[in-house]
Protein backbone atom coordinates (compact mmCIF):
# COMPACT_ATOMS: atom_id res chain seq x y z
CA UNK A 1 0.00 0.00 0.00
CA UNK A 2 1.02 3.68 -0.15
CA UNK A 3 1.89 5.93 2.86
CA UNK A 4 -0.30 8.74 2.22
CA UNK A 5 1.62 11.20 4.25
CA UNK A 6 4.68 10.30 2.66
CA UNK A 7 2.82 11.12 -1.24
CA UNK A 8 1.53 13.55 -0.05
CA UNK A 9 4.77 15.08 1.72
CA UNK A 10 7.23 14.68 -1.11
CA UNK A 11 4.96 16.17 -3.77
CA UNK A 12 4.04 19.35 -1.91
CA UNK A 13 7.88 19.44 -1.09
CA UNK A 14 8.99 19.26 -4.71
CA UNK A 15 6.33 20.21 -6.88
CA UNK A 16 5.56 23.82 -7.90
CA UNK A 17 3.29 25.81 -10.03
CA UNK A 18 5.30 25.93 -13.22
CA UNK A 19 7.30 29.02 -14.55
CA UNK A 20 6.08 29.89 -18.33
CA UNK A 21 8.91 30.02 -20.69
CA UNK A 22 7.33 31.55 -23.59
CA UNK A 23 4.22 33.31 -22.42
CA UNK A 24 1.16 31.77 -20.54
CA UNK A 25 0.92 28.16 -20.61
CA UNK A 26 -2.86 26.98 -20.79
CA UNK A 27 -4.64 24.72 -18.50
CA UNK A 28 -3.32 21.41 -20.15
CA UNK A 29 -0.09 22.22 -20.47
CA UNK A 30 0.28 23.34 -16.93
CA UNK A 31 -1.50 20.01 -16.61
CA UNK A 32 0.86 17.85 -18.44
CA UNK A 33 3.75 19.43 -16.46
CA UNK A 34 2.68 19.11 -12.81
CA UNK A 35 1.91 15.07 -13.85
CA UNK A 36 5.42 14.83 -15.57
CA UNK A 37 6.99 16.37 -12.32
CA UNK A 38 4.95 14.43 -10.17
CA UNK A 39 5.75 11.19 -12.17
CA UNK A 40 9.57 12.20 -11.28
CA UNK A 41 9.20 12.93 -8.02
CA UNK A 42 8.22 9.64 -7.05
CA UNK A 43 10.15 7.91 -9.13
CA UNK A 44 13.29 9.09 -6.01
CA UNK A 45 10.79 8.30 -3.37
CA UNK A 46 9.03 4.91 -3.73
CA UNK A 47 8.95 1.85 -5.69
CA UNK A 48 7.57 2.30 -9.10
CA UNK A 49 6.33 1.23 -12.69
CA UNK A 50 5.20 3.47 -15.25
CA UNK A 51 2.42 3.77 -17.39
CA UNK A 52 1.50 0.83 -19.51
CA UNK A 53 0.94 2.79 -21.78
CA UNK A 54 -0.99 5.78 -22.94
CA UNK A 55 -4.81 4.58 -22.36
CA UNK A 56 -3.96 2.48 -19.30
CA UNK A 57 -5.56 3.56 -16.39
CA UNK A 58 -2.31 5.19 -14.36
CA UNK A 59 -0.22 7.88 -15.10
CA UNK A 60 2.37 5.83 -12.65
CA UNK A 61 2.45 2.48 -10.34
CA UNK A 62 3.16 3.17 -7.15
CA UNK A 63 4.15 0.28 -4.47
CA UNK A 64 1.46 -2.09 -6.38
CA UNK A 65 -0.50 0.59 -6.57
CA UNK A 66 -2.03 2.36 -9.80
CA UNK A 67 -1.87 6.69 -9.11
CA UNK A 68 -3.72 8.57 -12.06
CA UNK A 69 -3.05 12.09 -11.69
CA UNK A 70 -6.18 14.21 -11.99
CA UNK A 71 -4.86 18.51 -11.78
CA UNK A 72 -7.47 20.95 -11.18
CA UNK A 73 -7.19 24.81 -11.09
CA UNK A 74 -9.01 26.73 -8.27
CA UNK A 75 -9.38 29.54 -9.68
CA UNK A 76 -11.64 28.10 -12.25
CA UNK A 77 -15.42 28.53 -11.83
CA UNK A 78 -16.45 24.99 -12.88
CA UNK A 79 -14.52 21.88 -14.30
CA UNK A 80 -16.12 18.42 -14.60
CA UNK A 81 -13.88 15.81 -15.00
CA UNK A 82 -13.80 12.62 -16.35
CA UNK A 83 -11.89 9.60 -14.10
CA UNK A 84 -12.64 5.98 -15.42
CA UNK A 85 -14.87 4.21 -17.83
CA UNK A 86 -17.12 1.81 -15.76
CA UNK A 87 -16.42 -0.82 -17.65
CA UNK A 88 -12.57 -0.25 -16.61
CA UNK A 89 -13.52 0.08 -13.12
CA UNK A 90 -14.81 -2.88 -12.87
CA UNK A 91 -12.05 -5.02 -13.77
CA UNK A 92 -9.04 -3.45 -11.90
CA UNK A 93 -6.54 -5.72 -11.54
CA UNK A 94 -4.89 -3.39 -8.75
CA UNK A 95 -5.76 -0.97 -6.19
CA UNK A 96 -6.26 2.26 -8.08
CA UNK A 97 -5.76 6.12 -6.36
CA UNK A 98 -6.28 9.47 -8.09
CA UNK A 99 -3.80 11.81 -6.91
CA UNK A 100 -5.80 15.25 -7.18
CA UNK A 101 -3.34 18.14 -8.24
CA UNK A 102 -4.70 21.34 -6.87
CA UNK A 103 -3.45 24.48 -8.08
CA UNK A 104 -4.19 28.08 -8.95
CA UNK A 105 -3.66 29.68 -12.29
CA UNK A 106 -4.20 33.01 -10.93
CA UNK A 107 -1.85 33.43 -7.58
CA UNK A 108 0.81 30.91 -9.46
CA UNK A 109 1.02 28.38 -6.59
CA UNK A 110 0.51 24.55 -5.74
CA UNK A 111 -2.34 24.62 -3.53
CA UNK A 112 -2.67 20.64 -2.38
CA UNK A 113 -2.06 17.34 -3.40
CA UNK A 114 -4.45 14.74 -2.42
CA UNK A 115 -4.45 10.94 -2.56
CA UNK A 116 -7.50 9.30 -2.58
CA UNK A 117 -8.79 5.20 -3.25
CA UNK A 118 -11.13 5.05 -5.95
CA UNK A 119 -13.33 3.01 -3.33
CA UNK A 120 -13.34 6.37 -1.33
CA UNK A 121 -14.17 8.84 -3.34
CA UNK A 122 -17.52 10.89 -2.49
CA UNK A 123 -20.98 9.64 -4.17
CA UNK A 124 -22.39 13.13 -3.87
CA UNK A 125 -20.28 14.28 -6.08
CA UNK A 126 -19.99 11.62 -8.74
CA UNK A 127 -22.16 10.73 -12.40
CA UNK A 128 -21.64 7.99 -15.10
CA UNK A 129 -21.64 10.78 -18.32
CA UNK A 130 -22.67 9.38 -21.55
CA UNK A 131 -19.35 8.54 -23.10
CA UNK A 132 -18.57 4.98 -24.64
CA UNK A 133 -19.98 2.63 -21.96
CA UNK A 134 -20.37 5.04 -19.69
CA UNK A 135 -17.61 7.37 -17.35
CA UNK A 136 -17.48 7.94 -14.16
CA UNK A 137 -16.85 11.89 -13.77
CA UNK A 138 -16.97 13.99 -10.84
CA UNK A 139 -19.85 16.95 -11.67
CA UNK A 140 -18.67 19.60 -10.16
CA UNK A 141 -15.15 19.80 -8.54
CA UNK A 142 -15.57 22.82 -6.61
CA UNK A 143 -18.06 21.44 -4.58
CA UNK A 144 -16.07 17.93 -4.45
CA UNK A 145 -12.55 19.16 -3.38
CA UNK A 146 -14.98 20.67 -0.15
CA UNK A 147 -15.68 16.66 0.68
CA UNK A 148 -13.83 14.01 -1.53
CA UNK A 149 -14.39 11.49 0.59
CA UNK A 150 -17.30 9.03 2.42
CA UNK A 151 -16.80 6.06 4.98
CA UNK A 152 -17.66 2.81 3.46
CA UNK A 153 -16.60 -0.46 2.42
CA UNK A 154 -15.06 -1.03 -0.98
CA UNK A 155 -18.51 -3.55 -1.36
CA UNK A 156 -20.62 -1.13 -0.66
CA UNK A 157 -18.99 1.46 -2.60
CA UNK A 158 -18.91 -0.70 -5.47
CA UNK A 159 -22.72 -2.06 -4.63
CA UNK A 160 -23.96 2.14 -5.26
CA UNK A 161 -21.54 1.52 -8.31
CA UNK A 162 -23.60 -0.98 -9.62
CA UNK A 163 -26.78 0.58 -9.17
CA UNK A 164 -25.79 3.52 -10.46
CA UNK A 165 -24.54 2.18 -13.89
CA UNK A 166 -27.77 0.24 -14.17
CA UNK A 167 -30.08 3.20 -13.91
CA UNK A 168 -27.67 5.14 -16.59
CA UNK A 169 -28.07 2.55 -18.50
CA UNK A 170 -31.92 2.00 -18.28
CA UNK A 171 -32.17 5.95 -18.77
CA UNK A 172 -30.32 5.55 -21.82
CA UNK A 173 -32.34 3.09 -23.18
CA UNK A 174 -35.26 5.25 -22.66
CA UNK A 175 -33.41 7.80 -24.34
CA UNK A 176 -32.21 6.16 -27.34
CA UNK A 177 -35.89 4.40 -27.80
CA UNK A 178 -37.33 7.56 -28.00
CA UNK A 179 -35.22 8.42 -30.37
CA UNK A 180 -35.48 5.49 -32.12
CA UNK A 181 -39.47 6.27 -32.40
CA UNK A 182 -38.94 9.83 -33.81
CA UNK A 183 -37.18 8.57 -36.51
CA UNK A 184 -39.52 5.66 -37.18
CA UNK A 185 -42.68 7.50 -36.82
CA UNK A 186 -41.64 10.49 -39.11
């Protein structure tokens, strides 16, 4: 497993908001930085693997562990991103964390770093988007960063999982029937 103080130490230790070189950088290349350097930084502090390659589900393997870096800028008003198909998610072969990246475009700082179990991460802020067989996204992630987390089991986490993806799915098939009857009644 991963000592979360220790992740958490050495990144907000070595990691910083990065300098532009030629003008502004936007948000995904300040993105793409922070993981690079992040990737690096523990790479000198614990036993690692990287990626398998560029759709697998880590940015880095971490002491058995898969870490996919998720960045987020404060000083945004809204950002909605996307973590994990659900079809992925349900056939992890490891442990998988999402290391959340806080910074702030604005005052040019690292704000936090955050390590979190997939199994962990906060229901009331979490939707399966429409996106191949569904994604699990975080809706808002102002109001997530404010509580990332809930108590429960992995079962039960992956139980509301489960129920979740079936009522997407059932809505979509109500959707796409719908559809389907516009078309064929036109």
């Amino acid at each position: 497993m991963i000592d979360h103080h220790k992740f958490k130490e050495v990144l907000l230790n070595s990691l910083q908001y990065p300098e532009p070189q030629y003008g502004q950088y936007g948000q995904r290349a300040v993105a793409d930085i922070l993981e690079a350097k992040a990737n690096q930084v523990l790479q000198l502090h614990f036993d690692t693997i990287p990626a398998r390659s560029r759709r697998s589900v880590e940015d880095i393997t971490v002491s058995d562990c898969y870490v996919d870096h998720k960045t987020t800028d404060e000083a945004l008003s809204f950002k909605m991103p996307n973590l994990i198909s659900v079809a992925r998610l349900f056939n992890l072969d490891k442990p998988l964390y999402y290391n959340f990246i806080v910074y702030n475009s604005e005052q040019k700082l690292l704000i936090d770093c955050m390590l979190v179990n997939v199994y962990q991460l906060n229901w009331d802020h979490l939707k399966i988007a429409n996106l191949g067989a569904g994604q699990l996204q975080i809706a808002n992630m102002k109001q997530f960063l404010q509580s990332p987390t809930m108590q429960c089991s992995e079962s039960e986490w992956v139980d509301r999982l489960k129920f979740e993806t079936i009522k997407f799915y059932r809505s979509l098939i109500t959707k796409t029937q719908n559809r389907l009857d516009r078309i064929i009644h036109k």
